[in-house]
C-alpha atoms as a PDB file:
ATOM      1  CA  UNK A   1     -15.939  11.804  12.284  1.00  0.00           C
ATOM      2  CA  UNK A   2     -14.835  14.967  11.865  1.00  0.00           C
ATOM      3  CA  UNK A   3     -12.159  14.795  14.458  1.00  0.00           C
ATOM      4  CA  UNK A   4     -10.480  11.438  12.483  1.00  0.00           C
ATOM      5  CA  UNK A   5     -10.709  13.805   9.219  1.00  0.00           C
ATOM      6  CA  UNK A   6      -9.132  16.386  10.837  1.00  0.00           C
ATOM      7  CA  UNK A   7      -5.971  14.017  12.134  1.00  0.00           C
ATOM      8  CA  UNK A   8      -5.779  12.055   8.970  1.00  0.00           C
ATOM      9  CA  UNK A   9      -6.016  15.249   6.699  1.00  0.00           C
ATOM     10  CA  UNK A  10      -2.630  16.172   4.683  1.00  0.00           C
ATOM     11  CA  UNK A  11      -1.471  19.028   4.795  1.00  0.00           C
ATOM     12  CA  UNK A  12       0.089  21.067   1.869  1.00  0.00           C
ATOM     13  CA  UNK A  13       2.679  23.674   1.504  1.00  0.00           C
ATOM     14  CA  UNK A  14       1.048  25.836  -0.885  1.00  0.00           C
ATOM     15  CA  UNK A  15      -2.506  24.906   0.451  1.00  0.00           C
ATOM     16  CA  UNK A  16      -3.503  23.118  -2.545  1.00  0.00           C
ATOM     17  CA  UNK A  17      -4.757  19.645  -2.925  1.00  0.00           C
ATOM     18  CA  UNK A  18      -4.830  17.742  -6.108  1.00  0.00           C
ATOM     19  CA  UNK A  19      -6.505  14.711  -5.472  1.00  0.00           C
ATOM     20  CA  UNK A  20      -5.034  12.561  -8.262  1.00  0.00           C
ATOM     21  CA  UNK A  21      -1.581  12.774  -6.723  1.00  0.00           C
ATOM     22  CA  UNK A  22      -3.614  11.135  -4.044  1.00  0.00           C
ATOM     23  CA  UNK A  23      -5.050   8.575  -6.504  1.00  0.00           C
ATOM     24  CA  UNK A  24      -1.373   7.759  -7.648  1.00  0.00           C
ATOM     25  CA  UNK A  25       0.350   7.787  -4.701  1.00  0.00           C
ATOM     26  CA  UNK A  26      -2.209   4.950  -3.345  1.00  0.00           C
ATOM     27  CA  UNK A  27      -1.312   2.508  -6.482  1.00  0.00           C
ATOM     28  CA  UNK A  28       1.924   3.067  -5.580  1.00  0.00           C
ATOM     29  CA  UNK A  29       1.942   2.073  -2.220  1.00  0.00           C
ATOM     30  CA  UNK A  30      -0.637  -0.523  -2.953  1.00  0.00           C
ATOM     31  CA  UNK A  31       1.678  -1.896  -5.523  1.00  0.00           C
ATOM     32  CA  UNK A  32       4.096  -2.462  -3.104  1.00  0.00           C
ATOM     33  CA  UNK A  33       2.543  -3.784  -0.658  1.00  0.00           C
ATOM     34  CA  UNK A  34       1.230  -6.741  -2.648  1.00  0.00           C
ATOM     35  CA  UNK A  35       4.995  -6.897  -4.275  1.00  0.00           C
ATOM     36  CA  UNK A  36       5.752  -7.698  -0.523  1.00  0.00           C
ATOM     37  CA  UNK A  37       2.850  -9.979  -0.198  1.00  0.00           C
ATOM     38  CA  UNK A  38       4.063 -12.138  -2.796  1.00  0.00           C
ATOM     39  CA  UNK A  39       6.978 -12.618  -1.707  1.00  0.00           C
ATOM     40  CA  UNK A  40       5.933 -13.633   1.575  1.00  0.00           C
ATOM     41  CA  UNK A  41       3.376 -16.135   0.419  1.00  0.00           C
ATOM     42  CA  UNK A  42       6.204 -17.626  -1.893  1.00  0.00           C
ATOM     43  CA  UNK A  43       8.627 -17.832   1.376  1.00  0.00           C
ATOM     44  CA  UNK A  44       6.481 -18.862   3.295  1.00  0.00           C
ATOM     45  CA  UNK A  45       3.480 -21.000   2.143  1.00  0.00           C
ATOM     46  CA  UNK A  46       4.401 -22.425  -1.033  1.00  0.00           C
ATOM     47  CA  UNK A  47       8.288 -23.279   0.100  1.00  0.00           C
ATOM     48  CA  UNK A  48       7.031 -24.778   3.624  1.00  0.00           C
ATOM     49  CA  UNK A  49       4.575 -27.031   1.507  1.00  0.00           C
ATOM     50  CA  UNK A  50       7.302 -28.800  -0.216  1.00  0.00           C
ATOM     51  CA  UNK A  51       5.439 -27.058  -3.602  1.00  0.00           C
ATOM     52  CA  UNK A  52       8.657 -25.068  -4.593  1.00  0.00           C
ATOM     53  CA  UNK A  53       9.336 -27.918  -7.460  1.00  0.00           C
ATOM     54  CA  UNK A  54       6.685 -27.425  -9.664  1.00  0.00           C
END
């Protein structure tokens, strides 16, 4: 476990970690990703269904 820590760790220029710019930067890539999502179900799903008129 410590080994996967130690590869997925960040490392910082001045050596400091702030975790809520952790906290924030995971909204804002989970934000996107189910921005993405959407759009894919829309494209995909809904417009293959023949739902797209409603």
């Amino acid at each position: 476990m410590n080994r996967i820590y130690n590869v997925l760790r960040r490392t910082t220029s001045s050596g400091e970690y702030i975790s809520e710019f952790d906290s924030l930067r995971f909204i804002a890539i989970a934000s996107v990703l189910f921005f993405h999502m959407n759009g894919y179900t829309e494209r995909n799903l809904i417009f293959k269904q023949g739902l797209h008129c409603l």
